[in-house]
C-alpha atoms as a PDB file:
ATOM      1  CA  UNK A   1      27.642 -31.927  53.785  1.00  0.00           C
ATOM      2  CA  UNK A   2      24.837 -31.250  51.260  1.00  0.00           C
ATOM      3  CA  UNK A   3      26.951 -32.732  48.632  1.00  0.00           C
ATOM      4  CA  UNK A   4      26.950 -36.260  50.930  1.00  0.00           C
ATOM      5  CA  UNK A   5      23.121 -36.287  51.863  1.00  0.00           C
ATOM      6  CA  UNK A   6      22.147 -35.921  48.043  1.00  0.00           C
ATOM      7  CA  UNK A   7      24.586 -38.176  46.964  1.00  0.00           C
ATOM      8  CA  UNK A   8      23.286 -41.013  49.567  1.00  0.00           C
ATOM      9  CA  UNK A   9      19.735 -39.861  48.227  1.00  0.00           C
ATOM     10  CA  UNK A  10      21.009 -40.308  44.325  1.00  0.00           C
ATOM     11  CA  UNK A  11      22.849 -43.796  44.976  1.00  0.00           C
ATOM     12  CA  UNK A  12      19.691 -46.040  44.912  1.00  0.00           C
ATOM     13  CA  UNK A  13      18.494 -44.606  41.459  1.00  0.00           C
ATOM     14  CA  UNK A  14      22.377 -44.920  39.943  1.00  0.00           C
ATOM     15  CA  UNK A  15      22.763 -48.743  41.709  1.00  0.00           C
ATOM     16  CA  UNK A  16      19.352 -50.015  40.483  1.00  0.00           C
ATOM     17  CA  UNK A  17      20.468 -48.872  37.150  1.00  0.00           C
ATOM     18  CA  UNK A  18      23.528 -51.270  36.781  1.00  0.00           C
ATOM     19  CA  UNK A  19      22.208 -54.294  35.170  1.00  0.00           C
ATOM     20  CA  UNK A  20      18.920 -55.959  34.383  1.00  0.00           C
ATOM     21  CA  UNK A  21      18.026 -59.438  35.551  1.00  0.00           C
ATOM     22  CA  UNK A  22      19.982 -60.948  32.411  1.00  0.00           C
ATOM     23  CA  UNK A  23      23.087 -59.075  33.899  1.00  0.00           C
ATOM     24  CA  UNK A  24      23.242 -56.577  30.747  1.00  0.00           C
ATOM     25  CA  UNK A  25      22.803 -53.151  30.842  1.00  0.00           C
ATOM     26  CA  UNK A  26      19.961 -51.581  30.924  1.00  0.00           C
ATOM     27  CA  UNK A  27      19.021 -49.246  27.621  1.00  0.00           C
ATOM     28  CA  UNK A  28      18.547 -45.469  28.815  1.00  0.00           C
ATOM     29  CA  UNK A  29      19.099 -46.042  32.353  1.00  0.00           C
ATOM     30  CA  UNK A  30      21.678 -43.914  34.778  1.00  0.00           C
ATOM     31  CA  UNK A  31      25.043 -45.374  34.830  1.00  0.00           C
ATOM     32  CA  UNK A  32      27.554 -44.158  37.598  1.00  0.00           C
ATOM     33  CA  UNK A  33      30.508 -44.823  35.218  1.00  0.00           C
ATOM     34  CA  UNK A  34      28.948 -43.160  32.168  1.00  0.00           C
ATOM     35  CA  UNK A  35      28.287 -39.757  34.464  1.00  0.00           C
ATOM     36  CA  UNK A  36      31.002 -37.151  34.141  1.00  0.00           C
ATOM     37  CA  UNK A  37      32.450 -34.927  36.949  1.00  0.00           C
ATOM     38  CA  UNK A  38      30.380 -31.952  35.591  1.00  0.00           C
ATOM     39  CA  UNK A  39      27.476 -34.188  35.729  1.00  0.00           C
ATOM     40  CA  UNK A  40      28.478 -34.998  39.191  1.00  0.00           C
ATOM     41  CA  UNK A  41      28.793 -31.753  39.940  1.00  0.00           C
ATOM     42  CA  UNK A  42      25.722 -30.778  38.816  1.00  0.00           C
ATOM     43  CA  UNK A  43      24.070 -33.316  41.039  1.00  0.00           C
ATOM     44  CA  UNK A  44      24.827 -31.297  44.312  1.00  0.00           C
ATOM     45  CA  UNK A  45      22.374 -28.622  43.391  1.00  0.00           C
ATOM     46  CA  UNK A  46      19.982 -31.006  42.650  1.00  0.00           C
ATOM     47  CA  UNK A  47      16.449 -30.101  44.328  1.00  0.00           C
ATOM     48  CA  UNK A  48      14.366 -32.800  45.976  1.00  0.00           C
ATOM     49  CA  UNK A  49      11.471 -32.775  43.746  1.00  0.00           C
ATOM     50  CA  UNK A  50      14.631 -33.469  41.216  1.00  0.00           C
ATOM     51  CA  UNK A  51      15.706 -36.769  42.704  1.00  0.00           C
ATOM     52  CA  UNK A  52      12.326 -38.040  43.129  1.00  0.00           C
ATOM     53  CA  UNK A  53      11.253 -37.960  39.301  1.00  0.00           C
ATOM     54  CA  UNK A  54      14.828 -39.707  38.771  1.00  0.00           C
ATOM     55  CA  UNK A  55      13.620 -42.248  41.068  1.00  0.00           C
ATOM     56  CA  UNK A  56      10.278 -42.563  39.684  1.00  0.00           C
ATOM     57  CA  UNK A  57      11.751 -42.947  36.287  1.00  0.00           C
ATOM     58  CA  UNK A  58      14.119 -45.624  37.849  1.00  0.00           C
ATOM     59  CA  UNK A  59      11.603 -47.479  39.381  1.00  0.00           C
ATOM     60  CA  UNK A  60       9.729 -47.078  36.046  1.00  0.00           C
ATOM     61  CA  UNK A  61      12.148 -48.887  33.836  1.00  0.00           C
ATOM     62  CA  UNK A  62      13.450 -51.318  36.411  1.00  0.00           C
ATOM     63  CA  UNK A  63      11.008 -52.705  39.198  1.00  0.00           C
ATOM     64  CA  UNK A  64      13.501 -55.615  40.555  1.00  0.00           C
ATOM     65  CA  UNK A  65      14.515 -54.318  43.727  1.00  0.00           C
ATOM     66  CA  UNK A  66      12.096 -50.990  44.159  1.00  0.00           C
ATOM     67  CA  UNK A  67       8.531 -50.624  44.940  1.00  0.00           C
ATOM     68  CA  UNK A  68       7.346 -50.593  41.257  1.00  0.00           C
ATOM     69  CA  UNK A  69       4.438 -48.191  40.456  1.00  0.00           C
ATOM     70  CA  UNK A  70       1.101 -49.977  39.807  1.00  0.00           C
ATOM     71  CA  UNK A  71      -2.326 -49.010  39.146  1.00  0.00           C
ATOM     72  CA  UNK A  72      -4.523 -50.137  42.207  1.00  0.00           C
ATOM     73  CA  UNK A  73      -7.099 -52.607  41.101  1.00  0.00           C
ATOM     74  CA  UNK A  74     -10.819 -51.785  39.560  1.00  0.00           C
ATOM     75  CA  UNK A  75     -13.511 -53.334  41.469  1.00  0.00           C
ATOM     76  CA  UNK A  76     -16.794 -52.411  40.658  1.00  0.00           C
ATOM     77  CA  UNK A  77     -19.160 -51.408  43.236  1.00  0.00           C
ATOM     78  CA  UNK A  78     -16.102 -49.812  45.091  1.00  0.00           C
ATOM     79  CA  UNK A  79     -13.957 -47.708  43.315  1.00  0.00           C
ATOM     80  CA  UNK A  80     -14.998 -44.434  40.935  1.00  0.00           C
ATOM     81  CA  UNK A  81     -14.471 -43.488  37.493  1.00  0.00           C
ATOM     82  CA  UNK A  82     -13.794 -39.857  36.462  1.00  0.00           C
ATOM     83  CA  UNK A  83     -14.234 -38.347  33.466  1.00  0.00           C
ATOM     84  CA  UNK A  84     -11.974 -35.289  31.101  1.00  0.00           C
ATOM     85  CA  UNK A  85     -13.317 -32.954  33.822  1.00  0.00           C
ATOM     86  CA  UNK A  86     -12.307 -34.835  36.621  1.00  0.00           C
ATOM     87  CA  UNK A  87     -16.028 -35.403  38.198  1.00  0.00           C
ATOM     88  CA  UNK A  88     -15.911 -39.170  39.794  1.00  0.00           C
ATOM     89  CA  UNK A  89     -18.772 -41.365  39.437  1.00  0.00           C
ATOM     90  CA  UNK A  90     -19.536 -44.050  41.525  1.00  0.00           C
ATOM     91  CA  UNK A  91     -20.057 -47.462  40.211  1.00  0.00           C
ATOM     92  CA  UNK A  92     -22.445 -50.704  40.724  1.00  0.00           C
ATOM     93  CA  UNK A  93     -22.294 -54.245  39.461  1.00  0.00           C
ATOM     94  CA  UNK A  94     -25.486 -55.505  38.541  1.00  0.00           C
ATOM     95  CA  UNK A  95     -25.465 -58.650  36.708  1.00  0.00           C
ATOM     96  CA  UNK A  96     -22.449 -58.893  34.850  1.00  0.00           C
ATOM     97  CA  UNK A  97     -22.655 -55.320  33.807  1.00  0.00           C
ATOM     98  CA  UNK A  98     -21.047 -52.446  35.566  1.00  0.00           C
ATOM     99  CA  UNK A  99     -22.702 -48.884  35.534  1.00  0.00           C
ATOM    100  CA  UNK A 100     -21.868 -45.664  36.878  1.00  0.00           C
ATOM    101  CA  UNK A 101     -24.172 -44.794  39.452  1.00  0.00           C
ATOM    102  CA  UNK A 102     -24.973 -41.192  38.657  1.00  0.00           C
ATOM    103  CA  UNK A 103     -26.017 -39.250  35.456  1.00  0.00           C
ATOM    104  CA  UNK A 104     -23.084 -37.532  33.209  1.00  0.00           C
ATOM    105  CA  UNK A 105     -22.174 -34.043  33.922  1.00  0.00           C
ATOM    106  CA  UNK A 106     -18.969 -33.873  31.121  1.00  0.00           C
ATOM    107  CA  UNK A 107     -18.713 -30.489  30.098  1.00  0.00           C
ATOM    108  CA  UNK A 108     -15.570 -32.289  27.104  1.00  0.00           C
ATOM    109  CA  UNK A 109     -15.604 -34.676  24.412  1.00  0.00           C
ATOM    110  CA  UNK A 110     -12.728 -37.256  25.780  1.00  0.00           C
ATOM    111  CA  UNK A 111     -10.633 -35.564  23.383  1.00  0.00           C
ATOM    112  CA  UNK A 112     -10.560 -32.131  25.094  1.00  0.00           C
ATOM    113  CA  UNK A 113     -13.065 -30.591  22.943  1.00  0.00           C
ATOM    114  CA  UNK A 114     -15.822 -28.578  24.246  1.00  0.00           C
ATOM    115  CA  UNK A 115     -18.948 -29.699  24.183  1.00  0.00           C
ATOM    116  CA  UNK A 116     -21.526 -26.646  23.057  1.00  0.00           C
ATOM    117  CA  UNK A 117     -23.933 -25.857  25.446  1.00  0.00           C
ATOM    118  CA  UNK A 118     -27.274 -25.228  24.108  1.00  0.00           C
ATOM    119  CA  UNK A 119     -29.603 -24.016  27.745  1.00  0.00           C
ATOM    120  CA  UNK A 120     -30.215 -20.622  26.377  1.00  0.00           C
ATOM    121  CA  UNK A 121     -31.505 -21.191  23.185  1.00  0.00           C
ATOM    122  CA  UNK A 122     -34.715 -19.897  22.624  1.00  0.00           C
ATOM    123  CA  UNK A 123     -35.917 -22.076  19.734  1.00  0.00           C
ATOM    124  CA  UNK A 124     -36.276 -25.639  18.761  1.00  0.00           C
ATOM    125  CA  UNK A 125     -35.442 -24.917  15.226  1.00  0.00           C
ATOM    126  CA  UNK A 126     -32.281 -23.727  16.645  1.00  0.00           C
ATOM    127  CA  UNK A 127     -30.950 -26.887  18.465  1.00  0.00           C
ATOM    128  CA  UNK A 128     -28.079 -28.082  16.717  1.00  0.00           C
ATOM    129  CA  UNK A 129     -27.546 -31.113  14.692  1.00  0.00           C
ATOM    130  CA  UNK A 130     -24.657 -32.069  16.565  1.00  0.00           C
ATOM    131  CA  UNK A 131     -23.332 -32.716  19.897  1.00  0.00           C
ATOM    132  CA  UNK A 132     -24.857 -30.644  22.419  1.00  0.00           C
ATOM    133  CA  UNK A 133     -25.231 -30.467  26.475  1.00  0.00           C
ATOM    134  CA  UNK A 134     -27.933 -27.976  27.878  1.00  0.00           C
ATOM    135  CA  UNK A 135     -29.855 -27.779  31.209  1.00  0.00           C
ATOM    136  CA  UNK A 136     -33.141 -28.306  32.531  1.00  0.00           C
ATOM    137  CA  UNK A 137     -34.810 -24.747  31.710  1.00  0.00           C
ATOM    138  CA  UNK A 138     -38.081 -23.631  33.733  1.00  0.00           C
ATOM    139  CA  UNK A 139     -39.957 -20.945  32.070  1.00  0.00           C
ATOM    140  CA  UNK A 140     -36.781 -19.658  30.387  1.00  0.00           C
ATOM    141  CA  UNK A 141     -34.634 -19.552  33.069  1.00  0.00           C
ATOM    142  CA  UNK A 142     -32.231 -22.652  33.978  1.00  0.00           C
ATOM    143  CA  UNK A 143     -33.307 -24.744  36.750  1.00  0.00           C
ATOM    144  CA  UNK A 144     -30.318 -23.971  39.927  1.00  0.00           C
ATOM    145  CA  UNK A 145     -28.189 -26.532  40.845  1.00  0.00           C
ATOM    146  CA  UNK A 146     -29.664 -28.764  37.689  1.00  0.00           C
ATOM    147  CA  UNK A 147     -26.364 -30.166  36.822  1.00  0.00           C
ATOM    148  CA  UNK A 148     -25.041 -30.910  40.106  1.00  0.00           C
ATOM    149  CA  UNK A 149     -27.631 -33.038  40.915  1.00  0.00           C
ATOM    150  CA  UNK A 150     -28.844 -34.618  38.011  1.00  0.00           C
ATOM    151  CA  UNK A 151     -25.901 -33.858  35.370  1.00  0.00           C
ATOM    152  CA  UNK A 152     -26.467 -32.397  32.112  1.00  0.00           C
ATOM    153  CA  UNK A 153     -29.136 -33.603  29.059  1.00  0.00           C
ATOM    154  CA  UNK A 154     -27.232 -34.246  26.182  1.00  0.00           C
ATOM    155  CA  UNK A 155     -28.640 -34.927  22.428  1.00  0.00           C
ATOM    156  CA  UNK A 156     -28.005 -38.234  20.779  1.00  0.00           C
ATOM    157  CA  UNK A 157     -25.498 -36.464  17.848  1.00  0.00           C
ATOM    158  CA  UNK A 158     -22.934 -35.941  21.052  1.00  0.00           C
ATOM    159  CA  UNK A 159     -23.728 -39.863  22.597  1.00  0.00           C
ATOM    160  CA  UNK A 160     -22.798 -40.949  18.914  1.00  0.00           C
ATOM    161  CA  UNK A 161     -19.565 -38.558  18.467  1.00  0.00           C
ATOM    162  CA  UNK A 162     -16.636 -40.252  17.983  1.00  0.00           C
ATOM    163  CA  UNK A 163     -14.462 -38.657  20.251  1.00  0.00           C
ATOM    164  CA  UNK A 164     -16.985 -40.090  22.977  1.00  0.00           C
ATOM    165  CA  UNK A 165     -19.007 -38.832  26.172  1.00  0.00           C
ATOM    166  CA  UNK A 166     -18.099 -40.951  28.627  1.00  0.00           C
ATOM    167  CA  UNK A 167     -14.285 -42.067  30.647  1.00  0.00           C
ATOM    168  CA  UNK A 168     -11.862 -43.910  28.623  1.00  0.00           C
ATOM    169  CA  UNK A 169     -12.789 -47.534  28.941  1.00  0.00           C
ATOM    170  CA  UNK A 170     -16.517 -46.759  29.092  1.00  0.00           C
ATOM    171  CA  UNK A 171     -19.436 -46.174  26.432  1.00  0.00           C
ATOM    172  CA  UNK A 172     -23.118 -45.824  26.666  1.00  0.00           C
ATOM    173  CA  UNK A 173     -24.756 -48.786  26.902  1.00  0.00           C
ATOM    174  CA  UNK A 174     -27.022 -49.926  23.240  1.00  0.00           C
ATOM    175  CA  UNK A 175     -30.391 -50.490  23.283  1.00  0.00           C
ATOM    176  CA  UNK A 176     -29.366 -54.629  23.676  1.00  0.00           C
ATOM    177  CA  UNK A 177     -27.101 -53.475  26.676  1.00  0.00           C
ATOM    178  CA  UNK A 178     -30.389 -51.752  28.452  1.00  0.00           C
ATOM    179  CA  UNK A 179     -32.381 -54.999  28.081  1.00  0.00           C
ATOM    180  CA  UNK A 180     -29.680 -57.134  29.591  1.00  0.00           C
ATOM    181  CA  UNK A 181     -30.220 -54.586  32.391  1.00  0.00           C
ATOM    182  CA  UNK A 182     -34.029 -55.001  32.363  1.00  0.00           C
ATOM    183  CA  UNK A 183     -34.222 -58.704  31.759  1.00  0.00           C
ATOM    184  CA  UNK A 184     -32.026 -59.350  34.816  1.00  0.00           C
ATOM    185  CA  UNK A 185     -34.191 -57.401  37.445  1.00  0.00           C
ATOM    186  CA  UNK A 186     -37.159 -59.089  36.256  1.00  0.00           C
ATOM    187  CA  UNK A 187     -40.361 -58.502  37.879  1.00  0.00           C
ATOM    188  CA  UNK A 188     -40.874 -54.482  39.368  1.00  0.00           C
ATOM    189  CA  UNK A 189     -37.495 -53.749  37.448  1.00  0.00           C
ATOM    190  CA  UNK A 190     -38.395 -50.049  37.629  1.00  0.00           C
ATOM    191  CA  UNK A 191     -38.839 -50.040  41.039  1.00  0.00           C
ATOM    192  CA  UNK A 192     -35.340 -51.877  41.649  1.00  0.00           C
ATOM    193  CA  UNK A 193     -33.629 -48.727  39.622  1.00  0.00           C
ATOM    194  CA  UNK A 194     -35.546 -45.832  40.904  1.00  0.00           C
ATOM    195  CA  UNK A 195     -34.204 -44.255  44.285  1.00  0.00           C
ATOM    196  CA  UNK A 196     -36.389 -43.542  46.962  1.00  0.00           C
ATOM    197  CA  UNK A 197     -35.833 -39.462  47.005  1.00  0.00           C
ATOM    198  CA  UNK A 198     -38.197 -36.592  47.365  1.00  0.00           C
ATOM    199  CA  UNK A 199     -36.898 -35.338  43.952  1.00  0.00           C
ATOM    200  CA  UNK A 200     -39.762 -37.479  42.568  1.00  0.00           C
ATOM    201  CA  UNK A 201     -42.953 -35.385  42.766  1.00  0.00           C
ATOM    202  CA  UNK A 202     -44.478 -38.750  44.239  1.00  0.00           C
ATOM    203  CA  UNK A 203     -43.182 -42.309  44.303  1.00  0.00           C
ATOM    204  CA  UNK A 204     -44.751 -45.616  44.356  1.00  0.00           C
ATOM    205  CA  UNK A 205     -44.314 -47.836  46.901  1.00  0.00           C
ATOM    206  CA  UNK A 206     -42.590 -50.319  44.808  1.00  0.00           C
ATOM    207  CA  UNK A 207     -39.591 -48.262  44.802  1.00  0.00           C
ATOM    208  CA  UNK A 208     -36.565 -49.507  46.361  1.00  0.00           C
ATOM    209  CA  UNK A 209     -33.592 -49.004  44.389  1.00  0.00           C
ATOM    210  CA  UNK A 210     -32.847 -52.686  45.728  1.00  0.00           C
ATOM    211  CA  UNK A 211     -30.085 -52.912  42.376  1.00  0.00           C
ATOM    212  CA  UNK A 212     -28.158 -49.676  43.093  1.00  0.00           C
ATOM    213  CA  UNK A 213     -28.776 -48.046  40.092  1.00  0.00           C
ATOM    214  CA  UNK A 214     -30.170 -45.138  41.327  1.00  0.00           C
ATOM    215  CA  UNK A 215     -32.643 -43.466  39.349  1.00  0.00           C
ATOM    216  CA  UNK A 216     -33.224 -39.685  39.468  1.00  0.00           C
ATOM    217  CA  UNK A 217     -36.070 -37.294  37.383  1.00  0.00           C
ATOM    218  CA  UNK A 218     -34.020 -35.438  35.380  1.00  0.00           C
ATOM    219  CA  UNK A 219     -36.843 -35.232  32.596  1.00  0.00           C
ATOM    220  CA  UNK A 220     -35.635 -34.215  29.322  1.00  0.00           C
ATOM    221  CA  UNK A 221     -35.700 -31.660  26.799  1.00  0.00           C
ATOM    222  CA  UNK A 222     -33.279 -29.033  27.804  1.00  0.00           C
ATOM    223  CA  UNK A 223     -33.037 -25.809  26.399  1.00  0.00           C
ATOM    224  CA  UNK A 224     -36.503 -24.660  25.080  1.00  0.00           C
ATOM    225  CA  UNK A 225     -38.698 -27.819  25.056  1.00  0.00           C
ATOM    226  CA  UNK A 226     -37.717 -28.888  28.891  1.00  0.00           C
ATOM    227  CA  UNK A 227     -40.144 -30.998  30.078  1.00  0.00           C
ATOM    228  CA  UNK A 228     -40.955 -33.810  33.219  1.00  0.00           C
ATOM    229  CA  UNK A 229     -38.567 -33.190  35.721  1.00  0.00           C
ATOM    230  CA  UNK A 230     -39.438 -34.429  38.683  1.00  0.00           C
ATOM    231  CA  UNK A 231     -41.411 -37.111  37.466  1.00  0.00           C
ATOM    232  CA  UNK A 232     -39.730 -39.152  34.773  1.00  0.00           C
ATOM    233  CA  UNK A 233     -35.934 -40.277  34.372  1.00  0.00           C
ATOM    234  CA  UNK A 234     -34.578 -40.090  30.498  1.00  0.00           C
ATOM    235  CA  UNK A 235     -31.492 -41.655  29.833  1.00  0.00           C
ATOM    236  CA  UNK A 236     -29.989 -42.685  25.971  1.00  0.00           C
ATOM    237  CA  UNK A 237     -29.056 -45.547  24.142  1.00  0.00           C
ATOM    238  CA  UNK A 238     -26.659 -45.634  21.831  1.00  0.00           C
ATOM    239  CA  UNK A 239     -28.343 -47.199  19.001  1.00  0.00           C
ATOM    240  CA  UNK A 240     -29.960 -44.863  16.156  1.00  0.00           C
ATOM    241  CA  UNK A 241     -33.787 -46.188  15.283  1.00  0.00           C
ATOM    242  CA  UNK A 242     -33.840 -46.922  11.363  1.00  0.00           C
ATOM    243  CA  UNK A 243     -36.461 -44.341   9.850  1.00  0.00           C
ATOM    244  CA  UNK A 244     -36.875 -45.870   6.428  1.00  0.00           C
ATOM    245  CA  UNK A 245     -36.568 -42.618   5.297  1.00  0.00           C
ATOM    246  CA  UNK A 246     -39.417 -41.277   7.021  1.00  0.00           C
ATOM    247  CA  UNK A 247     -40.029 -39.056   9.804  1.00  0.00           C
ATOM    248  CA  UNK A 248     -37.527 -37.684  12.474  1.00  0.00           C
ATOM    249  CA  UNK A 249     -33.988 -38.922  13.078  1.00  0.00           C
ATOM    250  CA  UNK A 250     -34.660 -40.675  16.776  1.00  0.00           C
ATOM    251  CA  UNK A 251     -32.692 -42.902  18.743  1.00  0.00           C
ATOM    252  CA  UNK A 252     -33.561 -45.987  21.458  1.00  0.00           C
ATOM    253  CA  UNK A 253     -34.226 -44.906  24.836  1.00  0.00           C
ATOM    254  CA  UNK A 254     -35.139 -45.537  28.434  1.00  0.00           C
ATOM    255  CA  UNK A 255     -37.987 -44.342  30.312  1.00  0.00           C
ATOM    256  CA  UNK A 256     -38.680 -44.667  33.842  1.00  0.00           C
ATOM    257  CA  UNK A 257     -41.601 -43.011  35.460  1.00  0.00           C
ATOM    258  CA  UNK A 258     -42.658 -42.033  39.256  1.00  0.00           C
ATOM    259  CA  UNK A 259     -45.165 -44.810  38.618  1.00  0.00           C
ATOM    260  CA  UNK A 260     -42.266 -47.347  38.316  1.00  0.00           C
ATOM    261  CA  UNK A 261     -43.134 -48.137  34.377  1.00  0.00           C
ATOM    262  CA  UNK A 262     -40.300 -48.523  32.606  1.00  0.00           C
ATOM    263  CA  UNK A 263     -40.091 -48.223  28.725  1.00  0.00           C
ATOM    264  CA  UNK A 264     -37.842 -48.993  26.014  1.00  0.00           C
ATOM    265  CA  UNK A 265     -38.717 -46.683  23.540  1.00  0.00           C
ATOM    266  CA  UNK A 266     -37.345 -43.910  20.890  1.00  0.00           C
ATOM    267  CA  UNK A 267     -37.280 -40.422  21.008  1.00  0.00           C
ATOM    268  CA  UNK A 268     -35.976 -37.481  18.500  1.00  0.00           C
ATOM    269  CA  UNK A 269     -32.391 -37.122  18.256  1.00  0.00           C
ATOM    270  CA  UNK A 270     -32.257 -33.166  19.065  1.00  0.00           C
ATOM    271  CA  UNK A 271     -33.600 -33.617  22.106  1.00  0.00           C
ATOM    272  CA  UNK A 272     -31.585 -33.453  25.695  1.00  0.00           C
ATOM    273  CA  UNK A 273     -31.628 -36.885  27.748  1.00  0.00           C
ATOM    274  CA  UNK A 274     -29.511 -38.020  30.545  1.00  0.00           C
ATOM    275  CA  UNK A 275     -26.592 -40.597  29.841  1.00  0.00           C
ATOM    276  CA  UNK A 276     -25.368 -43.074  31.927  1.00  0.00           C
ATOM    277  CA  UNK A 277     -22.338 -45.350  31.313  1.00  0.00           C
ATOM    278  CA  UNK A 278     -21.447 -49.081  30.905  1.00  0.00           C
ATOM    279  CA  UNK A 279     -17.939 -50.518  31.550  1.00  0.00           C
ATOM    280  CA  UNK A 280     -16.141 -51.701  28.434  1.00  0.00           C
END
């Protein structure tokens, strides 16, 4: 009796396999001819989990006449991106551009590679000079719950890594992308980003988040040299600011204060700043 129900069970994933629509056979695919009476045999003590990859696989190779496996639809505003670690973001058009609609908390590079955490070092001449994520530190002790509601602050060596901060078909926006941003709210445009929350340590009444974006005060810093949470949001660009061979390396930034101004501006490289990302 067992041998019948798995055999029923089996027969859609060997008959789908026959031909193709050109009436040739199929490369790779289960025949019921080409499987011997061992294999046969072999199919009885077949578990269920078993016959459902086999029909996966079927369906895989040869959608006519199964429910083919698709990828639902993006639509931004909607649906989430998540990242290596599996943390979803929610997303907003505004524009033409779509953003997620919270800060980065990655812990990976998108190649699986651990991103150093830097929150417990005690010196500014001991940041590194490459990728790093750290938290917001209040007189030497991490701030709780820091990353879960603002994400971590990363320095600009790991927004420029190649092996890249944010989900597979995302980046961090350039300095360019954040104008297109700014031009297209127009007038109060850090108002229109910040949202109204008592995380700000006060809040103008200009602030309505009216274009989703949802601004938090994550200040920056991180590590040692923490500073402005509460009253300023941080977030990178991905463009590097020439130095002419003088000064600092910095990098292009974003600046939004509880005031509602709003700043394009540059800041040193070493230090920790949210990120947000920009759909490809």
């Amino acid at each position: 009796m067992m041998f019948r129900i798995l055999a029923l069970l089996l027969f859609p994933v060997i008959c789908l396999a026959q031909v193709n629509s050109n009436g040739e056979k199929p490369t790779g695919e289960l025949l019921s001819n080409e499987i011997s009476p061992n294999e046969m045999k072999r199919n009885a003590s077949f578990n269920l989990d078993e016959i459902k990859v086999r029909w996966k696989k079927a369906a895989l190779e040869n959608c006519t006449g199964v429910p083919c496996v698709t990828t639902p639809a993006f639509t931004c505003g909607t649906s989430t991106v998540s990242d290596i670690d599996n943390n979803a973001y929610n997303t907003v058009l505004i524009g033409t551009q779509c953003w997620t609609q919270s800060n980065l908390k990655v812990t990976k590079y998108n190649d699986g590679t651990l991103i150093p955490d830097f929150t417990n070092i005690t010196s500014i001449r001991s940041i590194p000079v490459s990728g790093a994520r750290a938290e917001y530190v209040v007189s030497g002790v991490p701030s709780s719950g820091y990353v879960g509601t603002y994400g971590y602050l990363y320095n600009w060596y790991a927004v420029a890594d190649s092996r890249k901060l944010c989900p597979t078909g995302w980046h961090v926006p350039s300095k360019d992308e954040w104008d297109i941003l700014i031009s297209y709210l127009g007038t109060n445009a850090g108002g229109k980003m910040q949202l109204i929350s008592t995380l700000w340590s006060s809040q103008s009444s200009g602030a309505n988040n009216s274009s989703g974006f949802t601004a938090i005060p994550g200040g920056q810093g991180g590590g040692p040299i923490s500073n402005f949470i509460s009253s300023a949001s941080y977030f990178w660009s991905s463009s590097e600011r020439p130095t002419g061979g003088v000064g600092v390396p910095s990098a292009y930034n974003i600046r939004l204060e509880n005031s509602l101004n709003l700043f394009n501006e540059f800041i040193d490289q070493y230090r920790g700043l949210s990120v947000r990302c920009l759909k490809d």
